[in-house]
N, C-alpha and C. Protein backbone atom coordinates (compact mmCIF):
# COMPACT_ATOMS: atom_id res chain seq x y z
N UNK A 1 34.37 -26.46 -141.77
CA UNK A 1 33.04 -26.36 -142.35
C UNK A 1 33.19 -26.35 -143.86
N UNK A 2 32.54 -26.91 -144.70
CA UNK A 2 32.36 -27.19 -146.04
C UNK A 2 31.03 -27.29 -146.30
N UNK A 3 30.73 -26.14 -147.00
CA UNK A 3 29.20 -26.11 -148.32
C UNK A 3 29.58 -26.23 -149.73
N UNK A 4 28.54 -26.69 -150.85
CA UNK A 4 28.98 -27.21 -151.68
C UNK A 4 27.07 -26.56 -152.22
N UNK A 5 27.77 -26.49 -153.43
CA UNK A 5 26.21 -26.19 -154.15
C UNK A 5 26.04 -27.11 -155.90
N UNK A 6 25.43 -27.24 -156.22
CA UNK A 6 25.14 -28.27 -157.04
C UNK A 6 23.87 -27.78 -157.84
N UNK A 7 23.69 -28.41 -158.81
CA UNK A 7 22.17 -28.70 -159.92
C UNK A 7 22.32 -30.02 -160.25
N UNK A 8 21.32 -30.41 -159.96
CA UNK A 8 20.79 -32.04 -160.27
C UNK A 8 19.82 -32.63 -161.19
N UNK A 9 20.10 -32.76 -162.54
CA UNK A 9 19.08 -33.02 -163.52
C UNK A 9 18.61 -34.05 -163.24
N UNK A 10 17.07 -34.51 -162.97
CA UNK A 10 16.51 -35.67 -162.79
C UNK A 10 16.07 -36.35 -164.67
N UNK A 11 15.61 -36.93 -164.71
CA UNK A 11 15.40 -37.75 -165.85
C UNK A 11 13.90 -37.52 -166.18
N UNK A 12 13.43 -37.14 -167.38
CA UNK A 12 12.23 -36.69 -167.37
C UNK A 12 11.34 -38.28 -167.17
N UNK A 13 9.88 -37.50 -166.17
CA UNK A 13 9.05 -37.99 -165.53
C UNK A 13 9.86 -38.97 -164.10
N UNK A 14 11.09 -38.37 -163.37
CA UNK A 14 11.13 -39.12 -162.41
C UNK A 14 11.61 -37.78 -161.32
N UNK A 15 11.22 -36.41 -161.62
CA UNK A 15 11.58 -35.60 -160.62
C UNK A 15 11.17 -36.00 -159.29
N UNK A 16 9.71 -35.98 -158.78
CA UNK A 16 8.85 -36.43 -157.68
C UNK A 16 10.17 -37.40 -156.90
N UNK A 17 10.51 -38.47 -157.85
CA UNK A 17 11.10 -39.39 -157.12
C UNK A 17 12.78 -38.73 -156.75
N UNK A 18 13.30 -38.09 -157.42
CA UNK A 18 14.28 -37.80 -157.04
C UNK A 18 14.58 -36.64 -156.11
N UNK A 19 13.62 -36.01 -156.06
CA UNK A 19 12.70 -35.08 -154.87
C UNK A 19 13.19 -35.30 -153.40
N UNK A 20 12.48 -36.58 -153.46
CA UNK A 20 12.28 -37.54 -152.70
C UNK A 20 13.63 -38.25 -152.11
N UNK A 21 14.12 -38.79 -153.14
CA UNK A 21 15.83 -38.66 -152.75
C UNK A 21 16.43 -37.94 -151.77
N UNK A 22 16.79 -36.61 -152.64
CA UNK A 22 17.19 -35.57 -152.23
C UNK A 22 17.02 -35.43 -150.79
N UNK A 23 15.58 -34.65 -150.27
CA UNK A 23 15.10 -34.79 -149.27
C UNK A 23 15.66 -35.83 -147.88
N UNK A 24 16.03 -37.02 -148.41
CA UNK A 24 16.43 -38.26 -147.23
C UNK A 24 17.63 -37.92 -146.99
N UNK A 25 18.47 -37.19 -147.63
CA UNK A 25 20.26 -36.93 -147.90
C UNK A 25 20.28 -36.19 -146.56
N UNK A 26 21.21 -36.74 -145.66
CA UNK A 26 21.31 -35.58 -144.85
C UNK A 26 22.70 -34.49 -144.77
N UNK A 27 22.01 -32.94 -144.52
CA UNK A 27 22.70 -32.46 -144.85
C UNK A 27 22.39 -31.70 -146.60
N UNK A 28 21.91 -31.85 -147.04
CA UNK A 28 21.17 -31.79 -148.50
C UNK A 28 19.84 -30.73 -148.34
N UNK A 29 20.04 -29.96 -148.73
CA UNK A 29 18.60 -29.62 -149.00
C UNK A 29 18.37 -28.45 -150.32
N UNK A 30 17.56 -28.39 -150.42
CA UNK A 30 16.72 -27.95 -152.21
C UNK A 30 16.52 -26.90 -152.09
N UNK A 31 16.91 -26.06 -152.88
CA UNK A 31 16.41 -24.50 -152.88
C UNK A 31 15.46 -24.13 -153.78
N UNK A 32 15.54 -24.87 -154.91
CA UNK A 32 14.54 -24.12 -156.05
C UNK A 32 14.50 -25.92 -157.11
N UNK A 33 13.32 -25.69 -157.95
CA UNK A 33 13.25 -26.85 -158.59
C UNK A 33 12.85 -26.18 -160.19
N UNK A 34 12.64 -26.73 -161.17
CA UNK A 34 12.70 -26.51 -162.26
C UNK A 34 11.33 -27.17 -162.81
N UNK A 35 10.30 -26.64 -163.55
CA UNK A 35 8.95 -27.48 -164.25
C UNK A 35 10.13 -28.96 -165.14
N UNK A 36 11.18 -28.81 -165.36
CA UNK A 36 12.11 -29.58 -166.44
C UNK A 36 12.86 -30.54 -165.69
N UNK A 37 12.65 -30.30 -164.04
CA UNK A 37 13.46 -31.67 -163.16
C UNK A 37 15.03 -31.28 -163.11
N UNK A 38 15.09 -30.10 -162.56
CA UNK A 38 16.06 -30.01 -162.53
C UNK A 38 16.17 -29.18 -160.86
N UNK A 39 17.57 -29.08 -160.20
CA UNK A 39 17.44 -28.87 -158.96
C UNK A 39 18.59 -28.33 -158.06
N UNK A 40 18.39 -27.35 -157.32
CA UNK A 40 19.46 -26.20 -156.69
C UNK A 40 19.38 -26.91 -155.48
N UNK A 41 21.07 -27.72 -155.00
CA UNK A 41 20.84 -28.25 -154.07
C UNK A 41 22.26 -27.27 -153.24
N UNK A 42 22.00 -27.82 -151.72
CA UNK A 42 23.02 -27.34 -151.03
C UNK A 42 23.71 -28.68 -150.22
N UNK A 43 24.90 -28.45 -150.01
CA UNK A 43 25.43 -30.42 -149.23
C UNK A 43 26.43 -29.34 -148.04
N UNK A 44 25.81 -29.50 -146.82
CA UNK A 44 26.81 -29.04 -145.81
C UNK A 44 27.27 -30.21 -144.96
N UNK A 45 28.41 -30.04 -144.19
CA UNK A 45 28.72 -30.89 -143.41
C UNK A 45 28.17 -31.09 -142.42
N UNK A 46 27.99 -32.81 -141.98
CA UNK A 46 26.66 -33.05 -140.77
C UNK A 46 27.75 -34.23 -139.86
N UNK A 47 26.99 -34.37 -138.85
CA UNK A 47 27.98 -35.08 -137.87
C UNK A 47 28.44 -36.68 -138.61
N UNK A 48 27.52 -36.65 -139.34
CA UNK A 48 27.80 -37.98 -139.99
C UNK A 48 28.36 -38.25 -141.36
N UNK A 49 27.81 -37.36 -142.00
CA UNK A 49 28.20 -37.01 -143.59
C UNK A 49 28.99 -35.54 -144.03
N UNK A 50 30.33 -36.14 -144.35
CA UNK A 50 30.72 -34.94 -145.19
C UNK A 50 30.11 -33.82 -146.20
N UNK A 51 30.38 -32.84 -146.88
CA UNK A 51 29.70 -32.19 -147.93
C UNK A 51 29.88 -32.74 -149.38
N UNK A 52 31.23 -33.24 -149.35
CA UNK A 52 32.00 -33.90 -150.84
C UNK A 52 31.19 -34.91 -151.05
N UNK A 53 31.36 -35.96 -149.89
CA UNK A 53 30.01 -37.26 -149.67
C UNK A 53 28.79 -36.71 -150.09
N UNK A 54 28.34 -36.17 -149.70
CA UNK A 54 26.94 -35.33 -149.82
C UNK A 54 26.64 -35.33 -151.46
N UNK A 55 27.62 -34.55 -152.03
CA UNK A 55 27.71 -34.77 -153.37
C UNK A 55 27.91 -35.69 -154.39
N UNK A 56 28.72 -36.40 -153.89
CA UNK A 56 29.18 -37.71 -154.54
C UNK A 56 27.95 -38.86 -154.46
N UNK A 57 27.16 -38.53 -153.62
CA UNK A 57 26.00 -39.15 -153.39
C UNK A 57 24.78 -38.94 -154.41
N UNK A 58 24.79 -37.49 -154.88
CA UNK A 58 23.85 -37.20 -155.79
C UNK A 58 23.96 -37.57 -157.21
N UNK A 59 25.25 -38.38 -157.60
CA UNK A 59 25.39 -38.63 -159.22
C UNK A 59 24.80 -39.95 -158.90
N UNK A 60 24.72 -41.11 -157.80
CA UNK A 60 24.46 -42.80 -157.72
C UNK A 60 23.20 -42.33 -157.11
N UNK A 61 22.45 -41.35 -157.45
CA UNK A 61 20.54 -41.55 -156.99
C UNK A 61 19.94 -41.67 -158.48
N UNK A 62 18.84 -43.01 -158.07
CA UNK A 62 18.21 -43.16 -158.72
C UNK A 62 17.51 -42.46 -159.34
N UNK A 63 17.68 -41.87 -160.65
CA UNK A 63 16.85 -41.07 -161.61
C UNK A 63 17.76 -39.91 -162.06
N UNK A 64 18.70 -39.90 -161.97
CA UNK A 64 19.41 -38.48 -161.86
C UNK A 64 20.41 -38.77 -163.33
N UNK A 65 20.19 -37.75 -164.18
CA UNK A 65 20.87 -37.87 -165.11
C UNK A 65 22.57 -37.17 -164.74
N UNK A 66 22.48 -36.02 -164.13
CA UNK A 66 23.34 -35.26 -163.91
C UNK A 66 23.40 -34.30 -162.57
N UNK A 67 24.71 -34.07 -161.99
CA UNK A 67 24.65 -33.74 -160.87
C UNK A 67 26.32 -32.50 -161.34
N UNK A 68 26.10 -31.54 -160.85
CA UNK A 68 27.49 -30.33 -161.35
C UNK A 68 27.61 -29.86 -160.23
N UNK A 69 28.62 -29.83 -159.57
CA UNK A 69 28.92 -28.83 -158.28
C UNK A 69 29.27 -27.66 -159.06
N UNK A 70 28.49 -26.82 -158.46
CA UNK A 70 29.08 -25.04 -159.02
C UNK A 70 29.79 -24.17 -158.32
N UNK A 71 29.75 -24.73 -157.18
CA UNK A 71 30.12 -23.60 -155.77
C UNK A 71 30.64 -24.90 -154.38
N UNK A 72 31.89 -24.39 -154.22
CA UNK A 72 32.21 -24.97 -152.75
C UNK A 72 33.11 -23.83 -151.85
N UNK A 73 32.52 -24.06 -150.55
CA UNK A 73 33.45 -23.28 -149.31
C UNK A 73 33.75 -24.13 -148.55
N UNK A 74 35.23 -23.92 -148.32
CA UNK A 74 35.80 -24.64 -147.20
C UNK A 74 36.49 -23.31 -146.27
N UNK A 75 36.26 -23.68 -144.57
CA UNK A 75 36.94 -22.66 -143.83
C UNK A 75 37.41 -23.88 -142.95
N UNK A 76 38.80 -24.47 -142.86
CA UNK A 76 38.68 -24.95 -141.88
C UNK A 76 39.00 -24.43 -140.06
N UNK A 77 39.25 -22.87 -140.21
CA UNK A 77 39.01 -22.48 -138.85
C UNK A 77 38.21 -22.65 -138.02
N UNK A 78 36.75 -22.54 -139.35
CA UNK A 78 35.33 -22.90 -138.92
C UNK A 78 35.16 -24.17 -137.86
N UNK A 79 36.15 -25.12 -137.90
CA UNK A 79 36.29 -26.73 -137.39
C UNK A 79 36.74 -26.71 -136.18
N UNK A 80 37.78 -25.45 -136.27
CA UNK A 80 38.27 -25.69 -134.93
C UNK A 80 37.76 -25.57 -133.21
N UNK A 81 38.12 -26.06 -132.46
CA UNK A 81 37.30 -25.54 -131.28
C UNK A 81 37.27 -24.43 -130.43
């Protein structure tokens, strides 16, 4: 299992859209947003998408000036069966 936490500066006047982004990511989701476009994301691992992916995904979305991972957990016991 791998979580990953992030802030995602959108580009002023294109938050809505990068919102929107965000949102389609799976595995991704938003905790808090900023009046300034900016954004507390979380990237966990999904049957299809890694968490690193998850992230690496948020610097190539359209509108996004900046993307910082601040926080990652990895357990891989968590994986095992």
């Amino acid at each position: 299992m791998d979580i990953a936490s992030a802030v995602v500066h959108a580009a002023p006047g294109r938050a809505a859209e990068v919102r929107a982004q965000l949102e389609r990511l799976s595995g991704v989701e938003i905790h808090a947003e900023t009046p300034d476009g900016r954004f507390i994301v979380t990237a966990e691992d999904t049957a299809s998408t890694s968490a690193a992916d998850a992230v690496m995904q948020l610097h190539r979305l359209d509108g996004v000036l900046n993307a910082a991972m601040v926080y990652q957990y990895s357990d891989p016991q968590e994986d095992a069966p």
